[in-house]
C-alpha atoms as a PDB file:
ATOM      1  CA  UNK A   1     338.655 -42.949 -43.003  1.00  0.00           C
ATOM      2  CA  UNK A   2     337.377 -45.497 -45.183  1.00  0.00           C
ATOM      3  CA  UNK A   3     333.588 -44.576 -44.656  1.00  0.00           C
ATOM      4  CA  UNK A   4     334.760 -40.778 -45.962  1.00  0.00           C
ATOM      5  CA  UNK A   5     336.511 -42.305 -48.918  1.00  0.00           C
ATOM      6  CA  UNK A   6     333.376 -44.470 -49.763  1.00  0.00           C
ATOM      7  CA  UNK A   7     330.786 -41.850 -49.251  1.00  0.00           C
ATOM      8  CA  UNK A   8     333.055 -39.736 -51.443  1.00  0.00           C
ATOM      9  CA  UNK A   9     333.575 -42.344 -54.488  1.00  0.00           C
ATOM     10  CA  UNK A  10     329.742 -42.315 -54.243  1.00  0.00           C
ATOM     11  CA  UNK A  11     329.702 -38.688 -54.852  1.00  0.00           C
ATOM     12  CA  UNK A  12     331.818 -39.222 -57.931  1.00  0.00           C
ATOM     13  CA  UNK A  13     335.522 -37.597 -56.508  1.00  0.00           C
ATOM     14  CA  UNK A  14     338.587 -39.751 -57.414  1.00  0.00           C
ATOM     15  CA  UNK A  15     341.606 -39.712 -55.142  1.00  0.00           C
ATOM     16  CA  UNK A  16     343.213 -36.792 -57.092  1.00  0.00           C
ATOM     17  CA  UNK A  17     340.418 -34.244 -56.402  1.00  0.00           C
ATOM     18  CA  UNK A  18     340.122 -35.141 -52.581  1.00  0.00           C
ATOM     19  CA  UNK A  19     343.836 -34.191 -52.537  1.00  0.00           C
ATOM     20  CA  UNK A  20     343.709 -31.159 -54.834  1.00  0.00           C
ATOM     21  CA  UNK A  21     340.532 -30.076 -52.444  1.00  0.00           C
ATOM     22  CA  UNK A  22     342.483 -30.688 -49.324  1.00  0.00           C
ATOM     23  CA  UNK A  23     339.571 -32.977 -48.145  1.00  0.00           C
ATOM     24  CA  UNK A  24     339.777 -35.037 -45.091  1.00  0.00           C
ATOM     25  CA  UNK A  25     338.226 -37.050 -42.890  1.00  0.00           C
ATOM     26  CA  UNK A  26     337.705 -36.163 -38.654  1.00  0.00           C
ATOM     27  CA  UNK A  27     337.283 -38.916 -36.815  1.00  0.00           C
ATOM     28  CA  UNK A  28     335.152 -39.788 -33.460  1.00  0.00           C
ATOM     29  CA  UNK A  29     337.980 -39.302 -31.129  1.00  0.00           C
ATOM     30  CA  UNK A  30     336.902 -36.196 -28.525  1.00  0.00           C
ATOM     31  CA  UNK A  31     340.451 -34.932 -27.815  1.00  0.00           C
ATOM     32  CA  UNK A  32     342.063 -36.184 -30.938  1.00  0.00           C
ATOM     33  CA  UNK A  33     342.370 -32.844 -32.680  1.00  0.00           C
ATOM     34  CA  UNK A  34     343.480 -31.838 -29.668  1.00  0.00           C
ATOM     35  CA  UNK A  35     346.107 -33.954 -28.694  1.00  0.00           C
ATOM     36  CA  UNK A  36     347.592 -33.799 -31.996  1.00  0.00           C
ATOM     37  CA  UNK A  37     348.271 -29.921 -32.193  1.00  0.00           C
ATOM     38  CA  UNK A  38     349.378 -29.793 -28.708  1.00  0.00           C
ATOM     39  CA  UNK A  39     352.125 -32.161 -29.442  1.00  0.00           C
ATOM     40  CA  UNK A  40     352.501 -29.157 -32.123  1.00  0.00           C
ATOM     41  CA  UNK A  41     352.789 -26.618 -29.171  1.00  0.00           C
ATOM     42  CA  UNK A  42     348.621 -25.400 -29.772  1.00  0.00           C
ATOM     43  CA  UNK A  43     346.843 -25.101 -26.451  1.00  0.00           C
ATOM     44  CA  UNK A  44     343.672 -26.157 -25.622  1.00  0.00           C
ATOM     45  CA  UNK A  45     342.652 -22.207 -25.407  1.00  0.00           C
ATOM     46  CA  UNK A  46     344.013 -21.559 -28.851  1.00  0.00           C
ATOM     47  CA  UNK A  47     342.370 -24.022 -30.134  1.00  0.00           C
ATOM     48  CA  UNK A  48     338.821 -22.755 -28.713  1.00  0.00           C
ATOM     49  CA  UNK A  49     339.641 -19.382 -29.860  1.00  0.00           C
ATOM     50  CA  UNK A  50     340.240 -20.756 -33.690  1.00  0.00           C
ATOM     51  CA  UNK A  51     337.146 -22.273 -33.599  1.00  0.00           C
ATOM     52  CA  UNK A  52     338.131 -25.951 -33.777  1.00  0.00           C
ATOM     53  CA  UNK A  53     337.545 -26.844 -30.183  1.00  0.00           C
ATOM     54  CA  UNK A  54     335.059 -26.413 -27.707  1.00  0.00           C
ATOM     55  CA  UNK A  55     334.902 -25.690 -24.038  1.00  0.00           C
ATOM     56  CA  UNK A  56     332.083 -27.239 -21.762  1.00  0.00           C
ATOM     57  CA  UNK A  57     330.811 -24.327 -19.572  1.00  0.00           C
ATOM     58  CA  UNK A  58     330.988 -26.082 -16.410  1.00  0.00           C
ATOM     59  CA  UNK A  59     334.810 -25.939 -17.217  1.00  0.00           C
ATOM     60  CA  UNK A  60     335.386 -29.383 -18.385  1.00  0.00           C
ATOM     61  CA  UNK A  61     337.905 -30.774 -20.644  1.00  0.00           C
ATOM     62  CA  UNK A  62     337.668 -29.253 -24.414  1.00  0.00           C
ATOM     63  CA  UNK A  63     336.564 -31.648 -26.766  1.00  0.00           C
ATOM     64  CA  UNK A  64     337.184 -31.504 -30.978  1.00  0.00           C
ATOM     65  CA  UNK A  65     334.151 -29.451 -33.068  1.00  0.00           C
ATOM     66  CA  UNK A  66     334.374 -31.595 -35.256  1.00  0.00           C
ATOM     67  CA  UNK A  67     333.838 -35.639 -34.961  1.00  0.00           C
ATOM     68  CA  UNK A  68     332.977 -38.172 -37.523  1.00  0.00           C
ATOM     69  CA  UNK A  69     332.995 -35.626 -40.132  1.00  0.00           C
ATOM     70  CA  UNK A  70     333.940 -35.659 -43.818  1.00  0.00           C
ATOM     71  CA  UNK A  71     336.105 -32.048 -43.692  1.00  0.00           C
ATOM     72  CA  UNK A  72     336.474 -29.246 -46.259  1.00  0.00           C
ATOM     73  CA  UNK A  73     338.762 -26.565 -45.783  1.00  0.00           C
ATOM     74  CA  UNK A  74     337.943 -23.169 -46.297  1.00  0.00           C
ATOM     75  CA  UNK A  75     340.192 -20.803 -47.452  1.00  0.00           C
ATOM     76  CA  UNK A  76     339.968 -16.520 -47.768  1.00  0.00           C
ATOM     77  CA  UNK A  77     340.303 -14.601 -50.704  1.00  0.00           C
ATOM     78  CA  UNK A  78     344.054 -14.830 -50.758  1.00  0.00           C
ATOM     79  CA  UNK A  79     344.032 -18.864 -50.175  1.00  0.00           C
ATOM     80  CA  UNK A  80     344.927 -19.016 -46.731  1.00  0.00           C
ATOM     81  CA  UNK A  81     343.099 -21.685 -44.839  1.00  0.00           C
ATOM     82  CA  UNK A  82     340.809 -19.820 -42.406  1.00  0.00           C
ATOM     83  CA  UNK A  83     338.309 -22.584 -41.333  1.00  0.00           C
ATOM     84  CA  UNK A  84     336.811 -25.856 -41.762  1.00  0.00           C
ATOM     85  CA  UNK A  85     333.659 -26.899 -43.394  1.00  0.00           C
ATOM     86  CA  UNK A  86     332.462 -30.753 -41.758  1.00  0.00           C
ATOM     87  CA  UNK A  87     329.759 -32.966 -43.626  1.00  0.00           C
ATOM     88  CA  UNK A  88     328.177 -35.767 -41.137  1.00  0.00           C
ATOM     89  CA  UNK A  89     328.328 -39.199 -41.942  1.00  0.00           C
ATOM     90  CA  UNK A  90     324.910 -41.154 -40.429  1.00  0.00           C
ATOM     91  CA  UNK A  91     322.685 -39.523 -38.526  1.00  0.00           C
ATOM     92  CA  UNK A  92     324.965 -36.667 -36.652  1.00  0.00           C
ATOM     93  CA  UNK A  93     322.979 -33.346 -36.719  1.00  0.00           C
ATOM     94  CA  UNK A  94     323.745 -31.159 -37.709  1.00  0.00           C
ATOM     95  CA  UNK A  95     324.821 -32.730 -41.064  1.00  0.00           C
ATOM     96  CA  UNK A  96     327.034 -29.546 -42.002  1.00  0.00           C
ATOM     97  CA  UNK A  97     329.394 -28.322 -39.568  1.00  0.00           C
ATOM     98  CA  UNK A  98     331.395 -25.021 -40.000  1.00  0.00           C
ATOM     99  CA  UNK A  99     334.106 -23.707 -37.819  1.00  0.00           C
ATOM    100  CA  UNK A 100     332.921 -21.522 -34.857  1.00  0.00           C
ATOM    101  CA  UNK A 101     333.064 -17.708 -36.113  1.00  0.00           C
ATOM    102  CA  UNK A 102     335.981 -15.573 -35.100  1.00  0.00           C
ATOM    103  CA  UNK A 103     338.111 -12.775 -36.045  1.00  0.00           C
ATOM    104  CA  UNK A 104     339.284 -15.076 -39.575  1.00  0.00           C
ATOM    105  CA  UNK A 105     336.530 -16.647 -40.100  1.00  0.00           C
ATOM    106  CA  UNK A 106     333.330 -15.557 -40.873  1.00  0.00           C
ATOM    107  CA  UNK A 107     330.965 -17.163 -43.033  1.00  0.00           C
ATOM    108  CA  UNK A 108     328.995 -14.211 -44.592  1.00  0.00           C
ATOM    109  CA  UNK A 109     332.262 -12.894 -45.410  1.00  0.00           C
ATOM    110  CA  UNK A 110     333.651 -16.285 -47.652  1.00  0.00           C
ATOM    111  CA  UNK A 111     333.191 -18.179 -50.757  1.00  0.00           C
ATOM    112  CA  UNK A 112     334.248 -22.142 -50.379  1.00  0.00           C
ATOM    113  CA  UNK A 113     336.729 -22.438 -53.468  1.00  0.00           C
ATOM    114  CA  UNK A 114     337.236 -18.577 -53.974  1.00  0.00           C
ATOM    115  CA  UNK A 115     340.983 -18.003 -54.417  1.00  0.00           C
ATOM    116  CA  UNK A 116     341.137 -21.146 -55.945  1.00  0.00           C
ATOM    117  CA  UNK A 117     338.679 -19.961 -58.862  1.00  0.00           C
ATOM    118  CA  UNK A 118     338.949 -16.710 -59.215  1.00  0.00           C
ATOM    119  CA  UNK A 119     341.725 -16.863 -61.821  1.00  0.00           C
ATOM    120  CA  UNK A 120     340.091 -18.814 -64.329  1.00  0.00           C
ATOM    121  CA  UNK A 121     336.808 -17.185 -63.594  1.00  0.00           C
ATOM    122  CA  UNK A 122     338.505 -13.967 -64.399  1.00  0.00           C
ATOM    123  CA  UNK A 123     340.301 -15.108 -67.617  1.00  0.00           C
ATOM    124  CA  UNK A 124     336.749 -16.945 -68.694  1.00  0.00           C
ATOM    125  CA  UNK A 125     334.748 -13.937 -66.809  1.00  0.00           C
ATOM    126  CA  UNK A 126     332.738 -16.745 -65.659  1.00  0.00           C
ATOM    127  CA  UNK A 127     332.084 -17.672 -61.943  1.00  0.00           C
ATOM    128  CA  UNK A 128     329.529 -20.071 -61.088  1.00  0.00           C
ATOM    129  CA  UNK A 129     327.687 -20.193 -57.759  1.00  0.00           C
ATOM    130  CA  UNK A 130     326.482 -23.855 -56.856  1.00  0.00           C
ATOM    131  CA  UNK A 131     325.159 -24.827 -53.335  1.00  0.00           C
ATOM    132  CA  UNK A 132     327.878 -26.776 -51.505  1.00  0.00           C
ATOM    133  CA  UNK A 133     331.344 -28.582 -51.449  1.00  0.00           C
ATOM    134  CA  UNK A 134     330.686 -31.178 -53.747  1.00  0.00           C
ATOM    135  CA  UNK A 135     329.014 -29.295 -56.410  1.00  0.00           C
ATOM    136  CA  UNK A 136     331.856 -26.893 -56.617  1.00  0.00           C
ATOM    137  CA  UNK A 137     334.163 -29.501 -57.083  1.00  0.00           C
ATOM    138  CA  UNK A 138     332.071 -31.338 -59.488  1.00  0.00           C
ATOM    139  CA  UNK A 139     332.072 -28.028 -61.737  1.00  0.00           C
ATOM    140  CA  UNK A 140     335.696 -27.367 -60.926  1.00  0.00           C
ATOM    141  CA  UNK A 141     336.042 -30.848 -62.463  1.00  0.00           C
ATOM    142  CA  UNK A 142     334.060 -30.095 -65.595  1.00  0.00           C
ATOM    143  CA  UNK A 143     336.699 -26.989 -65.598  1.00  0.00           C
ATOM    144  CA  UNK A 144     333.920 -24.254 -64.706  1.00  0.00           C
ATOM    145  CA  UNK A 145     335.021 -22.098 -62.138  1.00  0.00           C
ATOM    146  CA  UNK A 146     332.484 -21.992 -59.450  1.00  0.00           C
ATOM    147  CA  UNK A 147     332.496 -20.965 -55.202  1.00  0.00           C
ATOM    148  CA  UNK A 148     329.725 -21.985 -52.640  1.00  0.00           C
ATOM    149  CA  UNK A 149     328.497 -20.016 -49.872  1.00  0.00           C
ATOM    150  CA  UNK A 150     328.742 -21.720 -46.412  1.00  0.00           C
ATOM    151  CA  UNK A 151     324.849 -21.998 -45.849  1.00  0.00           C
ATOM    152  CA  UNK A 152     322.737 -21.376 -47.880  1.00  0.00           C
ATOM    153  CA  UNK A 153     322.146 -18.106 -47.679  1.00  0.00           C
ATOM    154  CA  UNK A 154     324.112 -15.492 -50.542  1.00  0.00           C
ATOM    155  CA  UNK A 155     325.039 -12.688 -48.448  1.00  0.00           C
ATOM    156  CA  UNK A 156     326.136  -8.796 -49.312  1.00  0.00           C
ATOM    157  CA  UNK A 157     330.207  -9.370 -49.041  1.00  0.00           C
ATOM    158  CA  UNK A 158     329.401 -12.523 -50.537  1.00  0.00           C
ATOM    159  CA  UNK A 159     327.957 -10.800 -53.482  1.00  0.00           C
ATOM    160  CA  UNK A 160     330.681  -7.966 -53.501  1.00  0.00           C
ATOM    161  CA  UNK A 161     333.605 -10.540 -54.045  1.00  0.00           C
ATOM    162  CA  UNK A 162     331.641 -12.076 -56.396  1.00  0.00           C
ATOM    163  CA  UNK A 163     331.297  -9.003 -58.627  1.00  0.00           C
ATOM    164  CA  UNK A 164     334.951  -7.903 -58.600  1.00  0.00           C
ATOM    165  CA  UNK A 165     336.167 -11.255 -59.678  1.00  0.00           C
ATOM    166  CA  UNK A 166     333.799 -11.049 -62.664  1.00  0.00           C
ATOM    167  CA  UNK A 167     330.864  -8.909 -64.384  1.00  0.00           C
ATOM    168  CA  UNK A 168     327.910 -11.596 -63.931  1.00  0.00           C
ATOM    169  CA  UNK A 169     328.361 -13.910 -61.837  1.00  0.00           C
ATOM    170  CA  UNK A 170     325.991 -17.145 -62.304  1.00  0.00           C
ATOM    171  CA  UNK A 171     323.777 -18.345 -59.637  1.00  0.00           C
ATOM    172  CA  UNK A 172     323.133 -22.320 -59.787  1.00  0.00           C
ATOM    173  CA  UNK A 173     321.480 -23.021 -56.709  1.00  0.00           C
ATOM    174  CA  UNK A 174     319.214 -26.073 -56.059  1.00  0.00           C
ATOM    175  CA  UNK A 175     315.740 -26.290 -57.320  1.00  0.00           C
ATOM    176  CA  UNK A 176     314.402 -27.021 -53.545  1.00  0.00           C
ATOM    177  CA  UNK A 177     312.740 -24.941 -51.706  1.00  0.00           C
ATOM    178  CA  UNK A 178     315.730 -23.780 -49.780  1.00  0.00           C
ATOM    179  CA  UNK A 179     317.721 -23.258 -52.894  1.00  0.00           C
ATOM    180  CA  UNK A 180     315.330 -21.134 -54.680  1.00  0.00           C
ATOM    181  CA  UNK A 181     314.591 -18.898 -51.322  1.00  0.00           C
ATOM    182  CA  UNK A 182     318.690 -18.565 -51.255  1.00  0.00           C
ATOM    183  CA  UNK A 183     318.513 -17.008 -55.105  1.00  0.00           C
ATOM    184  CA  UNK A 184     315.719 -14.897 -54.983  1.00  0.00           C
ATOM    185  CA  UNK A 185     317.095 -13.236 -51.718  1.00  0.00           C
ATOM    186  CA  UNK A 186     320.171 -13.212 -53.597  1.00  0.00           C
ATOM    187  CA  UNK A 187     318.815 -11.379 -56.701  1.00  0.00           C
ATOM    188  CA  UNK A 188     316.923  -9.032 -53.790  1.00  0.00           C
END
């Protein structure tokens, strides 16, 4: 994991936020994931079905979603850990990973950092969106409650959580192209 932690002191996190984030660091190893919750009694099917895993169609040997991969859980709106968020290290495309969509997870439906936030944004009525992981906890670290979406894109439940947390929400996207398409479909 040392990569991780030095691509994440570059970012500007100290030790105490990658543990308050729950961030962590997947390495290269195929069946690693694997292996590990099986000895935790997790089959390889369960493991598909979560999203973490995949299974080759021509019925081959699952392998781990996620490899080499700086990792961000994502929780729901009550804080349970529902997913995984992974951010490539080199040239891996695609350089953001999220867990497979299933019944608990589903991206359109989630705000990275939401449970954790809300409180404060209530209390401040102040809720900041940024555009990823790191500028979420960057804010959180300034003490400004913010969420993410996973993608760029804001969606309609996104926007709906967002609103019953707090009156006016704040939409900080990037000033790229990308990020200003994401807040004027946003504002649509």
């Amino acid at each position: 994991g040392g990569e991780a932690r030095a691509y994440l002191e570059r970012r500007g996190l100290d030790r105490e936020s990658t543990r308050n984030f729950g961030i962590g660091w997947a390495p290269a190893d195929r069946r690693g994931l694997l292996t590990a919750l099986a000895g935790q009694g997790f089959s390889d099917a369960l493991q598909v079905e979560a999203g973490l895993a995949l299974a080759p169609e021509d019925g081959g040997q699952a392998f781990s979603r996620f490899r080499e991969r700086v990792m961000f859980p994502i929780a729901d709106a009550k804080g349970r850990i529902v997913g995984f968020g992974g951010r490539a290290l080199g040239d891996i495309k695609p350089k953001y990973l999220n867990t497979a969509e299933t019944p608990l997870f589903a991206k359109g439906r989630l705000l990275y950092n939401f449970a954790r936030a809300r409180p404060a944004a209530q209390q401040r009525e102040l809720m900041v969106v940024a555009e990823g992981y790191l500028d979420v906890i960057a804010l959180d670290r300034a003490g400004i409650a913010s969420v993410a979406p996973l993608g760029t894109a804001i969606g309609e439940e996104q926007l709906a959580l967002l609103w019953r947390a707090v009156p006016s929400p704040v939409i900080c996207l990037d000033g790229d192209a990308a990020g200003l398409r994401a807040a004027w479909r946003a504002a649509e």
